[in-house]
Protein backbone atom coordinates (compact mmCIF):
# COMPACT_ATOMS: atom_id res chain seq x y z
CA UNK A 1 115.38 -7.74 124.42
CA UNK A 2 114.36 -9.43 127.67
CA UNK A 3 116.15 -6.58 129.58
CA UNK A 4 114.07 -3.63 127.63
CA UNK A 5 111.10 -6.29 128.22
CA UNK A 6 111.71 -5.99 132.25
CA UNK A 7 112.61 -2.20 131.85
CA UNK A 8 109.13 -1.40 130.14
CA UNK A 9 107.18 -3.62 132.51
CA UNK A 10 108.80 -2.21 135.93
CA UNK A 11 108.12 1.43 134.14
CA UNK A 12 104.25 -0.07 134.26
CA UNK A 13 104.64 -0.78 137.57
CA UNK A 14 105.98 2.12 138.53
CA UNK A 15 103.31 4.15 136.82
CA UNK A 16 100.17 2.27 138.27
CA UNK A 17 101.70 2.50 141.57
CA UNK A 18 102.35 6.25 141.25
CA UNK A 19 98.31 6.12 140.04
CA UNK A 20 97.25 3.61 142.66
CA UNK A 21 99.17 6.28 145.69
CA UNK A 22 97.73 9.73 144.01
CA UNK A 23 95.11 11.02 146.90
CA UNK A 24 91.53 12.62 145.86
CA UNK A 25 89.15 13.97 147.87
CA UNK A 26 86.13 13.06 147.04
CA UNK A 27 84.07 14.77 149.12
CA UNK A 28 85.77 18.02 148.83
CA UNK A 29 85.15 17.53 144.84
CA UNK A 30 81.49 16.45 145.41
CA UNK A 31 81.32 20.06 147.01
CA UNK A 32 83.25 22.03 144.50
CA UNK A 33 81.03 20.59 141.95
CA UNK A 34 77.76 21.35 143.87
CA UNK A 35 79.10 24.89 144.36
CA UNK A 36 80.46 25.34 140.77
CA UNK A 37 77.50 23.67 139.15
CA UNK A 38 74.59 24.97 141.05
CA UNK A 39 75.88 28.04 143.30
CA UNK A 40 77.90 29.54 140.11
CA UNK A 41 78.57 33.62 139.47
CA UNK A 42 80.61 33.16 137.08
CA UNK A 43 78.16 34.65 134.05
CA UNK A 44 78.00 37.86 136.64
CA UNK A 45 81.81 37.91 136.75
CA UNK A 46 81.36 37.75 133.30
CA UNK A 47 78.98 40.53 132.53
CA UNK A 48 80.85 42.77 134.93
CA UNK A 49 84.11 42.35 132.66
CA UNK A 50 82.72 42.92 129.26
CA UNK A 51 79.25 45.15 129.52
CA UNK A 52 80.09 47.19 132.40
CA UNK A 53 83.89 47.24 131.56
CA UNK A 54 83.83 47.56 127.97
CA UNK A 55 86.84 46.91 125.62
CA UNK A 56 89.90 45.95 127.54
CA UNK A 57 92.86 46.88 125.37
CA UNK A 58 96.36 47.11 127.26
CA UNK A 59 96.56 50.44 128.95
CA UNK A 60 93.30 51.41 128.65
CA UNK A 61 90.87 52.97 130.49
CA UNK A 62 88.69 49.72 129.70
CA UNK A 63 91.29 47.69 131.13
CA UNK A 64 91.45 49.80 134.24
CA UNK A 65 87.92 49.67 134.66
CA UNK A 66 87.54 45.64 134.55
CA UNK A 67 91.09 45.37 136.64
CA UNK A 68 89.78 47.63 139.48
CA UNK A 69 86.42 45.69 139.54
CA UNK A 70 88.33 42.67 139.52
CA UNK A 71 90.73 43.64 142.63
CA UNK A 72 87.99 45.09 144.36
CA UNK A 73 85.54 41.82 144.18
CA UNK A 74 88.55 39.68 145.06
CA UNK A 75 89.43 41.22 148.06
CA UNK A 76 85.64 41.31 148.45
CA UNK A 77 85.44 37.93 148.91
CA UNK A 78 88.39 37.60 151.24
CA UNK A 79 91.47 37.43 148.71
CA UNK A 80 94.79 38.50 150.69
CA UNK A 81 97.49 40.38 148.90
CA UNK A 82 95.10 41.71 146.61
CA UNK A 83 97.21 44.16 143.82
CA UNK A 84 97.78 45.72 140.88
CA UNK A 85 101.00 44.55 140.45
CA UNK A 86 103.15 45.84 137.28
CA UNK A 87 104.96 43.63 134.86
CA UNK A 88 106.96 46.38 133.55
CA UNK A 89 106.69 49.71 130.58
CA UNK A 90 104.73 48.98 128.04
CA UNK A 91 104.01 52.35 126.37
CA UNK A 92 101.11 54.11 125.24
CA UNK A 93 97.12 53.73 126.50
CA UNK A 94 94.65 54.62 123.34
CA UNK A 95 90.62 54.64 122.81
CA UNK A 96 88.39 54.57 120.34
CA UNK A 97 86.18 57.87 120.73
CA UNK A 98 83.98 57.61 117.54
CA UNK A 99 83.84 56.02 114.48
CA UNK A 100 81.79 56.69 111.34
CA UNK A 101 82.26 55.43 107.82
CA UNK A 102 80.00 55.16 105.01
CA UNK A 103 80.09 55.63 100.79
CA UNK A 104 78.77 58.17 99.36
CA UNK A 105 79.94 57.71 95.71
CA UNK A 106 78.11 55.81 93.75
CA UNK A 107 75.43 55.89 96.22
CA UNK A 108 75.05 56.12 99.79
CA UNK A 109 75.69 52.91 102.43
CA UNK A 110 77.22 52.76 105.43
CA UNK A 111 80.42 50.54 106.09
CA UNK A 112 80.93 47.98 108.57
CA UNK A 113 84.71 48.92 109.99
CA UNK A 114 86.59 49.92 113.07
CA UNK A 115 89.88 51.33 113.24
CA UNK A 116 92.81 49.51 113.97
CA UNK A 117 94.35 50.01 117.68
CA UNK A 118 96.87 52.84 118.46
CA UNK A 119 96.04 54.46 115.27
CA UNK A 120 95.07 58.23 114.44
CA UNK A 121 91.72 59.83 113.80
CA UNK A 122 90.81 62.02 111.21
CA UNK A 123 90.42 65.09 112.83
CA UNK A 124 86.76 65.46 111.95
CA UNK A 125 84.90 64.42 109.35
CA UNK A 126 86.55 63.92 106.03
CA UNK A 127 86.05 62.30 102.24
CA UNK A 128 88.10 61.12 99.58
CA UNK A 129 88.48 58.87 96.53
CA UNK A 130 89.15 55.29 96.99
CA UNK A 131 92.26 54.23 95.48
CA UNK A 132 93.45 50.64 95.20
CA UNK A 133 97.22 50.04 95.73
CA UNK A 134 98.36 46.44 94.54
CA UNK A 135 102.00 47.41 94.28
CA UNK A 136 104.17 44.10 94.09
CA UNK A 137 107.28 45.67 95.62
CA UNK A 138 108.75 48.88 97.02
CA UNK A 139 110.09 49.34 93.44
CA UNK A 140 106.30 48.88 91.74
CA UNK A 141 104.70 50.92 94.48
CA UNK A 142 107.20 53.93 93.19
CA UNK A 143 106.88 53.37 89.37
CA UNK A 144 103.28 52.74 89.46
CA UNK A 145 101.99 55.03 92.66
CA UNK A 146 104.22 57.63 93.75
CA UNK A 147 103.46 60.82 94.41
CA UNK A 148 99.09 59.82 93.67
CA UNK A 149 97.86 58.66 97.14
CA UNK A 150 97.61 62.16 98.66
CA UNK A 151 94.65 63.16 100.07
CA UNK A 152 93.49 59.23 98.77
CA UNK A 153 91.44 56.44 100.73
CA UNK A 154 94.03 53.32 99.55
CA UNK A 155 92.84 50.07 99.86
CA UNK A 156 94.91 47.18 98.79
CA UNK A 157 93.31 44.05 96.60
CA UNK A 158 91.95 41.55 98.05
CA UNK A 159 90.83 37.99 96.38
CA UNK A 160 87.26 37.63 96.09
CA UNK A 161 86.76 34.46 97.82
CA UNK A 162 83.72 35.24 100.10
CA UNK A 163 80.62 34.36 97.72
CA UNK A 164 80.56 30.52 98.45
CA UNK A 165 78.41 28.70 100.36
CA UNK A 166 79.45 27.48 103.85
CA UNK A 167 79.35 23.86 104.01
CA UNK A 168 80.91 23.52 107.70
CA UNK A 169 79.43 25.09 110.89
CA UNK A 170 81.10 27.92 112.21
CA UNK A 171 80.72 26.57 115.90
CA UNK A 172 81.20 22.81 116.21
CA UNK A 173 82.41 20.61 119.68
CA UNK A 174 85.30 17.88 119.77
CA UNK A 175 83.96 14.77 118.36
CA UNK A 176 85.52 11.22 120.61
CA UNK A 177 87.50 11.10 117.27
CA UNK A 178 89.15 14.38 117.11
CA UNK A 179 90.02 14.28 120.83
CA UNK A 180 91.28 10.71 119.98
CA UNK A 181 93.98 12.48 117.30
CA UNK A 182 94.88 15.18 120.05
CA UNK A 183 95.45 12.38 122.85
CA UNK A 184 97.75 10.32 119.95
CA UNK A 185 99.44 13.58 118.43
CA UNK A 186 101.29 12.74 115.07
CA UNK A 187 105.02 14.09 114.32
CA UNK A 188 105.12 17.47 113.35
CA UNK A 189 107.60 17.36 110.82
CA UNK A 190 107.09 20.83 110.11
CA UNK A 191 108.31 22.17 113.24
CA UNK A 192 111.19 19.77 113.28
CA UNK A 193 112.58 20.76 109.44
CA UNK A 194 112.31 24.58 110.78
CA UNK A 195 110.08 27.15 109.08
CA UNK A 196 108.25 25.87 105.91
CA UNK A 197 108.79 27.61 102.73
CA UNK A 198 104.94 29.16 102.91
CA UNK A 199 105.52 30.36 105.94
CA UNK A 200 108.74 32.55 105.07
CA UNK A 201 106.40 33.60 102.12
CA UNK A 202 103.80 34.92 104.26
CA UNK A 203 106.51 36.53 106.91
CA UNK A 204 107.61 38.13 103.78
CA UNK A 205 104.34 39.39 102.17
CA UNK A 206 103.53 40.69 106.07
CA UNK A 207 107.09 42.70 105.78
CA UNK A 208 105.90 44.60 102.83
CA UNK A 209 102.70 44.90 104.00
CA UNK A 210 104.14 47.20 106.38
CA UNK A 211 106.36 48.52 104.35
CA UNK A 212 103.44 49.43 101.71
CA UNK A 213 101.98 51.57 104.55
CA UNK A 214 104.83 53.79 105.39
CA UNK A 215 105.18 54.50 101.77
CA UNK A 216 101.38 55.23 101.38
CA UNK A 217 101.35 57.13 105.01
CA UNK A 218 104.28 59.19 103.87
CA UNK A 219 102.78 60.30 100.15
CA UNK A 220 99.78 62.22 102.40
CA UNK A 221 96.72 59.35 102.04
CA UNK A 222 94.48 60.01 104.11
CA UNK A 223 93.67 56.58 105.35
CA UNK A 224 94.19 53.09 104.45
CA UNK A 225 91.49 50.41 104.88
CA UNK A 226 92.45 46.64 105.22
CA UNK A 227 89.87 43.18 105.46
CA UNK A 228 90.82 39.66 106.50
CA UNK A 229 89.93 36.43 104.31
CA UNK A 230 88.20 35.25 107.33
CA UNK A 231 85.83 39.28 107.93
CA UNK A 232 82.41 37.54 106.42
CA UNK A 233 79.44 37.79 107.34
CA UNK A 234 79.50 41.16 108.93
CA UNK A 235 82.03 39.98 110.96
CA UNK A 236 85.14 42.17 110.99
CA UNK A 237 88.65 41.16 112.87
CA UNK A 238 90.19 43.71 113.86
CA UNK A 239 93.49 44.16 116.05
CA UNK A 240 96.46 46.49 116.23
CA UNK A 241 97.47 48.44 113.43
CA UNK A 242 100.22 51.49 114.95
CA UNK A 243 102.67 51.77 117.10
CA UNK A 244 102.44 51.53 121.19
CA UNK A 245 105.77 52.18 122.09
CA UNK A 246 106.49 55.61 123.12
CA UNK A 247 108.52 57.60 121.45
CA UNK A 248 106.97 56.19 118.10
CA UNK A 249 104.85 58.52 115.45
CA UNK A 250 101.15 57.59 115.23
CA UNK A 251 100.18 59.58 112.00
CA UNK A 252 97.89 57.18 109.74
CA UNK A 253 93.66 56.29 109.97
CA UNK A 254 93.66 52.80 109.25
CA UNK A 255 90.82 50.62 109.31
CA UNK A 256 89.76 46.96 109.41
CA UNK A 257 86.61 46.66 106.97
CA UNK A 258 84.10 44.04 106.15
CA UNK A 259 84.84 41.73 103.73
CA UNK A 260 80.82 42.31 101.96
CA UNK A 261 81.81 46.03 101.91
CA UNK A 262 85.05 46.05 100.96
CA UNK A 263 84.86 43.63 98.34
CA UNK A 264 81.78 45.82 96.86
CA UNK A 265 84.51 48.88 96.87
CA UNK A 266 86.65 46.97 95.07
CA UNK A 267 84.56 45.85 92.45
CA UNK A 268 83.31 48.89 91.45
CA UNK A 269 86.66 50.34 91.83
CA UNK A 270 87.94 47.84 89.44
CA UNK A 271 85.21 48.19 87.26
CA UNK A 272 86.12 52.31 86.72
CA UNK A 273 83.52 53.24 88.75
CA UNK A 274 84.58 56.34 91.28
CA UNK A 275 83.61 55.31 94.62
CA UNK A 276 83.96 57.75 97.59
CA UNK A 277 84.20 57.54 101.08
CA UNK A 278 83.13 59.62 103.89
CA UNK A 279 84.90 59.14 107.97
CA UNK A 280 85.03 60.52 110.85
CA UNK A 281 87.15 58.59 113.39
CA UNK A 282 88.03 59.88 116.80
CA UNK A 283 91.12 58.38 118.85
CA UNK A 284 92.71 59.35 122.13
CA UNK A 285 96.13 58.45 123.36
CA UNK A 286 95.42 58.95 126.99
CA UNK A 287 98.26 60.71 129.20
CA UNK A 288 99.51 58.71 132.02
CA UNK A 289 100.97 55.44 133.44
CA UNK A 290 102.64 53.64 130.93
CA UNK A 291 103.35 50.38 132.52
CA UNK A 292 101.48 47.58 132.26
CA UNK A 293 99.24 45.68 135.38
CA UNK A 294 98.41 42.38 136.38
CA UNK A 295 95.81 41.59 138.98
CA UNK A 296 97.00 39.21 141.31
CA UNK A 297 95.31 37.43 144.47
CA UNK A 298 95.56 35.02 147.30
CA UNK A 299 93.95 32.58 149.42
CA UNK A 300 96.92 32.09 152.01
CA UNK A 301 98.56 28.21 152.87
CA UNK A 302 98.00 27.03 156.07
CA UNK A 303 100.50 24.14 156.65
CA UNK A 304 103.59 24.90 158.46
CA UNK A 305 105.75 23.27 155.72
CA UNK A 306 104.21 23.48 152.41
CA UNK A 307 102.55 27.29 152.69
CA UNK A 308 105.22 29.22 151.43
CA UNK A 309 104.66 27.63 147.90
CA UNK A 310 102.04 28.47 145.55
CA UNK A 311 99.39 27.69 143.21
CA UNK A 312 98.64 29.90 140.65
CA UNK A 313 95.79 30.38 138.22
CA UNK A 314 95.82 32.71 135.62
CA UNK A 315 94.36 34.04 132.36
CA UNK A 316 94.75 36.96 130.33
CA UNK A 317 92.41 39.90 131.04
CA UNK A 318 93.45 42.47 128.26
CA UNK A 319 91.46 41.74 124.98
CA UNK A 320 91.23 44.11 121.61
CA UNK A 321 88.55 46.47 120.84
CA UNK A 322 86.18 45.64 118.23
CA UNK A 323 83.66 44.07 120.60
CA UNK A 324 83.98 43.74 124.67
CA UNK A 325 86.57 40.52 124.50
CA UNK A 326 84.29 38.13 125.81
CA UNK A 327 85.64 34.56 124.68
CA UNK A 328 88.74 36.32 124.50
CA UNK A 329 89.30 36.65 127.61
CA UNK A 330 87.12 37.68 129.56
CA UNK A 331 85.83 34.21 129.62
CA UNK A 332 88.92 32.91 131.41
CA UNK A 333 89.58 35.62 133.44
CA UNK A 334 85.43 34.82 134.39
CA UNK A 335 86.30 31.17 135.16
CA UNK A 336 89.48 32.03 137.03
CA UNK A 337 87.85 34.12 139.63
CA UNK A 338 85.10 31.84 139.84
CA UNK A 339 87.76 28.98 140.73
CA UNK A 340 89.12 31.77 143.77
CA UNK A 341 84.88 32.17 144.86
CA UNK A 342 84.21 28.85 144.92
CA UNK A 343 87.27 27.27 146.97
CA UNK A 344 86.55 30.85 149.53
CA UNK A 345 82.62 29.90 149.76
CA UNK A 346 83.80 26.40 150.75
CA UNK A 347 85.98 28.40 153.59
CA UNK A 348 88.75 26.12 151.88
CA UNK A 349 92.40 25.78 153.94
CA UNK A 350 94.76 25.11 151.60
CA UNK A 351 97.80 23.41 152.63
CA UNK A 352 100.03 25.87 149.95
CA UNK A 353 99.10 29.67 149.19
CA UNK A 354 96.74 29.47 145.71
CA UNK A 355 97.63 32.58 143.73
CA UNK A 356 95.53 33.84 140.91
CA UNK A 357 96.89 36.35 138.20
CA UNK A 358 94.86 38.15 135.64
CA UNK A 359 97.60 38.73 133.01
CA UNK A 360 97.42 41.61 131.58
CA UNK A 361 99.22 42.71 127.56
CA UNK A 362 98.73 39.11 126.59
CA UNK A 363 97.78 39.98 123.05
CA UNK A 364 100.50 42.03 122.31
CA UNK A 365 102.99 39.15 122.80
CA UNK A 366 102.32 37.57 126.59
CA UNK A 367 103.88 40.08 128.14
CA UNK A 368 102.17 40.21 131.83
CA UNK A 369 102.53 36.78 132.64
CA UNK A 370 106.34 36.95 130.93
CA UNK A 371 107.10 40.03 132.79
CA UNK A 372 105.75 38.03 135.82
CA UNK A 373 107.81 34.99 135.68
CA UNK A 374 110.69 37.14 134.64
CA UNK A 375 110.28 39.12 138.22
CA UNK A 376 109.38 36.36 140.07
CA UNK A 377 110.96 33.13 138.90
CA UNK A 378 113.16 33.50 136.23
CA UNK A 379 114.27 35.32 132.99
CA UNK A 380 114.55 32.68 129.92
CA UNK A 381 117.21 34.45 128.18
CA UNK A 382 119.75 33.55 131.54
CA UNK A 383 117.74 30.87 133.13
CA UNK A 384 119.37 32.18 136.45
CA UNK A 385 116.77 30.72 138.66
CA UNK A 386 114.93 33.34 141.59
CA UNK A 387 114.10 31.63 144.95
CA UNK A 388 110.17 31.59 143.99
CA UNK A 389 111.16 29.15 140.88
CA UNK A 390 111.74 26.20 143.84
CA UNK A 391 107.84 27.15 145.41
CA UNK A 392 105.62 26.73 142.69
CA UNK A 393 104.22 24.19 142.13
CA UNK A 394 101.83 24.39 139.11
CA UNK A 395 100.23 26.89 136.63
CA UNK A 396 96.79 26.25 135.31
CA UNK A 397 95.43 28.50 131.97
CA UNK A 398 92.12 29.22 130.51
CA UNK A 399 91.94 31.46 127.23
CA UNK A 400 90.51 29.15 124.93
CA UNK A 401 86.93 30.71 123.91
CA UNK A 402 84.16 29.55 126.09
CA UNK A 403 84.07 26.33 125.46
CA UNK A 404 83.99 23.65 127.82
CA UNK A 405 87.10 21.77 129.52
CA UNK A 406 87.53 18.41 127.81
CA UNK A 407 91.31 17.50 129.32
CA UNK A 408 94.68 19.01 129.75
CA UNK A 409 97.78 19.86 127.37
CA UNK A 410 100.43 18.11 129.45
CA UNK A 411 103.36 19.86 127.40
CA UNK A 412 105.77 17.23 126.88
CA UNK A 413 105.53 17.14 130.70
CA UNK A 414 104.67 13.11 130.93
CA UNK A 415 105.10 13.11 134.50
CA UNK A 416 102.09 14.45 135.58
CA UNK A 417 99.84 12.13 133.42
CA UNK A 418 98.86 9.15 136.25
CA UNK A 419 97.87 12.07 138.40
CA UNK A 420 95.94 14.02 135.45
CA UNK A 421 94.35 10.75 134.89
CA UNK A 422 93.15 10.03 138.40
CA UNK A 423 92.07 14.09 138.99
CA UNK A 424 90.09 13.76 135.72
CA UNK A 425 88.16 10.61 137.07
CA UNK A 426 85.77 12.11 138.71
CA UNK A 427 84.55 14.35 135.71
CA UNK A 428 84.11 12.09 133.00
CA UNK A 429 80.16 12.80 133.50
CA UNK A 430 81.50 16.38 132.20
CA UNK A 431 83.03 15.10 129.05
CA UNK A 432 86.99 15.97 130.36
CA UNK A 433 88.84 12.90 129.52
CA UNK A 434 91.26 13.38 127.49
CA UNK A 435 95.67 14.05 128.17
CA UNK A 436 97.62 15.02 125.57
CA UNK A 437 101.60 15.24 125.84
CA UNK A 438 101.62 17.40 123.24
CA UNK A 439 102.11 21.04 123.18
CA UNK A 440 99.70 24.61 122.51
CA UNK A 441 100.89 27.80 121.64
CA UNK A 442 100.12 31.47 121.88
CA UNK A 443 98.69 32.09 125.60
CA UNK A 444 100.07 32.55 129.00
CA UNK A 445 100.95 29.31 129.94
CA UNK A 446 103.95 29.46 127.59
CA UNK A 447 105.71 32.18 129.87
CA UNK A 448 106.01 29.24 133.18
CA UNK A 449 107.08 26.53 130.53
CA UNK A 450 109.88 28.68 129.09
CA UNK A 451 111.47 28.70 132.69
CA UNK A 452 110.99 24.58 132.85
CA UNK A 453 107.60 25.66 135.21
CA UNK A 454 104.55 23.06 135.43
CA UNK A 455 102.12 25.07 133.49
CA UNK A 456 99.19 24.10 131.75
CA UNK A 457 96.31 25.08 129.16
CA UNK A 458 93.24 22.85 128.79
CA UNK A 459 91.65 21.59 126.31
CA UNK A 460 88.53 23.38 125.14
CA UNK A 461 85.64 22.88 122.54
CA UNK A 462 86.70 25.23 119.95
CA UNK A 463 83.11 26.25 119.56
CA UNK A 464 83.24 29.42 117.06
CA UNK A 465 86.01 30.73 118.49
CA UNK A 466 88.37 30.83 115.80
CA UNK A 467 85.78 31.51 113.20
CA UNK A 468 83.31 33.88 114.52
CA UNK A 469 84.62 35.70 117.36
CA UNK A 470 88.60 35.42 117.87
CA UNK A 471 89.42 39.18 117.93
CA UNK A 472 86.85 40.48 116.55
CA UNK A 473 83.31 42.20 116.72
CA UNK A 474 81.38 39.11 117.54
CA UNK A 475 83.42 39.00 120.77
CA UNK A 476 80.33 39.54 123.09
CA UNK A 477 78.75 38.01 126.10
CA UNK A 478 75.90 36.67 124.23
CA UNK A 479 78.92 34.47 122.79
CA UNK A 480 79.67 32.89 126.38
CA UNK A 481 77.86 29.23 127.26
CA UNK A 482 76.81 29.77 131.07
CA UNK A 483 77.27 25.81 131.40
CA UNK A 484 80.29 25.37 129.53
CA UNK A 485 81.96 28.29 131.95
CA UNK A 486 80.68 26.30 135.10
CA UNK A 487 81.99 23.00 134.13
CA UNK A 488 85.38 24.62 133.62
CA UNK A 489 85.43 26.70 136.49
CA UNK A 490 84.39 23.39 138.43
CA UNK A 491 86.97 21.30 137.32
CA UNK A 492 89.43 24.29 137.60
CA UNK A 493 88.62 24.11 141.06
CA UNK A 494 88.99 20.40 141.79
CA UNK A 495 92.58 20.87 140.04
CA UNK A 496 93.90 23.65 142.27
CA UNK A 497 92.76 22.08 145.42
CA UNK A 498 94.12 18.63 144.54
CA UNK A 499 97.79 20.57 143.86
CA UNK A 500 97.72 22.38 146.90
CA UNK A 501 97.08 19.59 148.89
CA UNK A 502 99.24 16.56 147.66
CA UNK A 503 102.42 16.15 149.68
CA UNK A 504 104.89 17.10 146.55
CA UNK A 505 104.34 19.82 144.12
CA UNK A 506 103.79 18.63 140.05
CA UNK A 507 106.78 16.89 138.28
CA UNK A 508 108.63 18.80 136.37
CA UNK A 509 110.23 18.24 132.95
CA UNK A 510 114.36 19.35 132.94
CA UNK A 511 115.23 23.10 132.60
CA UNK A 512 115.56 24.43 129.29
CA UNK A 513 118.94 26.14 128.43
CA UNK A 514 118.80 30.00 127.97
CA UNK A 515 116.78 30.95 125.45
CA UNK A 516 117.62 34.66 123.87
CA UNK A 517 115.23 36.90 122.76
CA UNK A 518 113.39 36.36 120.12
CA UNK A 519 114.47 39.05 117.41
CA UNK A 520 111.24 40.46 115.74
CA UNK A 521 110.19 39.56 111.91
């Protein structure tokens, strides 16, 4: 006992003196922050990636649009190396031309809905009887359906859960005590014991869901309409709904409705009343390049030693298409550039190279920044390391909404909390305090970790994020907090230049053993 005594106070120690030796420059932060708070652009870098761009889904002509804007202002303001550099194939580009849907049967209203991503039109405009499907099984959907759907609009039933009153805000901020239960993370026994048995329930149910369509697809419906628990409010998500991969058939209309409309349909369809449905959606599958670009910039090193390694900012730029993909992502991508203007209008020399990356195919399963590390650093399925693994030395995300920064996910990576903890000092006025070791999923960060990388997502306000505007058609610019986006960018800032300068690059946790790939559900 008196030995593990000894062994926990020398770790103390060691830790306060690693805290005591970390070097910040406070004057180069007091100018970051005047520049970020007070000189800011980033609600113009902003408005130039969602108005003027438009939806920015992967292989678009949207996504073109904001990634040539986005190369040509960084090399604007002095970038180096300024490229559209490819990740790798990723298949087919598509765009929504027009879309019209309304009842006409029992009366006439029109229909809040888009159509899914990578799906077909209707080849003008058409109407047919809505049908509901509620087949249980392949099995049911014969006995009960086959050889009925043709020339049908199917919808599938949905539980009528909408017409309650709201009792918690859709947007809310972290409150001291919830970023008190992030900072002190419990066990997640769930991801320990594997899978839990609602999950493989909903895997399942999402199998057949797919399933259900081929079968309804191949009977000659002529489109399928879908809504999401969460589509209230005239809010509709919407995301992918056919195939991108070329070589693949793309041969069904199907749409992402309201969840006010489409419960209305299904009421009166219930309720034997015929309800019919008039569309006219147009699609394009544009002919071209069909891999997939990142945007990547630099603001060279200057030391002798240290400027052959990097620091890299990133965040996704791709987004879906029901609105222009403002808090997702454009609002990172915003910040990220910002981060690059502000350390260039300070005529910054940064000891290593600082590298920012606009990821792009994010949303279809991270696959810019992964087909980045996998060409620069390292593929996960060998871990046979590339030279550049040794030279970087630390990945900072944003692709959170547009809420504000209030601390770091340190990902297990424990090593780099004394020097969090002294970077964050100077911000507390901002409300970022808090370090978490814990982990967060689904962005690009991921893609460095997977290699054993220093990368890192903050923590954000959730704001509505999650229940107003995550993929859908609330995803706007009037959704984006100017202040919020400046305190992030500003801190952003201070975190880059404090990497690039400090005599050793971030800790790192140990490599991870190969990791194959992940066979799809």
């Amino acid at each position: 006992m008196r030995k593990s005594v000894f062994l926990l106070a020398s770790f103390c120690m060691l830790g306060a003196g690693i805290m005591a030796q970390e070097k910040v420059d406070l004057d180069m932060i007091k100018k970051i922050r005047n520049e970020g708070l007070n000189n800011s652009k980033v609600m113009d870098i902003a408005y130039y990636l969602t108005d003027v761009s438009g939806p920015r889904l992967t292989v678009s002509p949207g996504y073109t649009r904001a990634a040539n804007w986005a190369k040509s202002k960084l090399t604007e303001w002095g970038l180096t190396n300024v490229a559209l550099e490819s990740w790798g194939e990723f298949g087919k580009g598509w765009e929504l031309k027009r879309s019209y849907v309304a009842m006409t049967a029992p009366y006439y209203q029109p229909m809040i809905a888009f159509p899914k991503a990578w799906t077909v039109g209707t080849k003008g405009l058409i109407s047919g009887e809505v049908m509901i499907v509620d087949a249980k099984d392949s099995a049911d959907y014969v006995a009960r359906f086959k050889g009925k759907v043709a020339g049908k609009i199917i919808i599938t039933a949905l539980a009528d859960n909408l017409n309650k009153l709201d009792s918690v805000a859709d947007g809310s901020r972290y409150s001291e005590a919830d970023l008190a239960k992030i900072a002190n993370p419990q066990p997640d026994t769930a991801r320990r014991n594997g899978p839990s048995p609602e999950f493989a329930t909903r895997m399942a149910a999402l199998r057949f869901r797919n399933k259900l369509k081929d079968l309804i697809n191949a009977d000659g419906a002529a489109a399928i309409i879908s809504s999401s628990v969460r589509s209230k409010h005239g809010t509709v998500f919407v995301q992918g709904g056919g195939p991108y991969k070329l070589n693949t058939e793309n041969s069904m209309t199907d749409i992402a409705m309201g969840g006010e409309d489409y419960l209305r349909i299904q009421r009166l369809v219930s309720h034997g009343v015929p309800v019919k449905l008039e569309m006219d959606i147009q699609t394009d599958f544009p002919q071209g390049d069909s891999k997939g670009y990142n945007v990547v910039g630099e603001i060279p090193g200057t030391d002798k030693k240290l400027k052959d390694e990097v620091v890299m900012v990133g965040a996704h730029l791709d987004s879906w298409h029901g609105a222009t993909g403002a808090t997702d992502n454009a609002a990172g991508s915003a910040v990220m550039m910002e981060v690059v203007r502000i350390l260039k209008a300070l005529n910054v020399q940064p000891r290593r190279t600082i590298r920012i990356a606009l990821w792009n195919g994010e949303e279809q399963g991270l696959y810019g920044s992964a087909g980045y590390v996998k060409n620069h650093f390292a593929d996960p399925a060998t871990m046979e390391l590339k030279p550049e693994h040794a030279k970087l030395a630390g990945y900072f995300n944003l692709d959170n909404g547009s809420g504000k920064i209030r601390g770091v996910y340190m990902e297990g990576n424990e090593g780099v909390r004394p020097i969090f903890e002294k970077w964050l000092e100077p911000f507390k006025d901002l409300g970022a305090t808090t370090l978490t070791k814990d982990h967060t999923g689904g962005t690009d960060h991921l893609s460095f970790d997977a290699v054993g990388l220093p990368g890192f997502q903050f923590i954000q306000d959730e704001l509505e994020y999650d229940t107003r505007t995550h993929h859908s058609n609330m995803d706007t610019y009037d959704r984006l907090l100017p202040d919020d986006l400046k305190q992030a960018a500003t801190i952003i800032a201070a975190f880059v230049y404090q990497t690039a300068q400090r005599d050793e690059k971030l800790p790192r946790k140990e490599l991870p053993k190969p990791k194959p790939p992940r066979a799809p559900f």
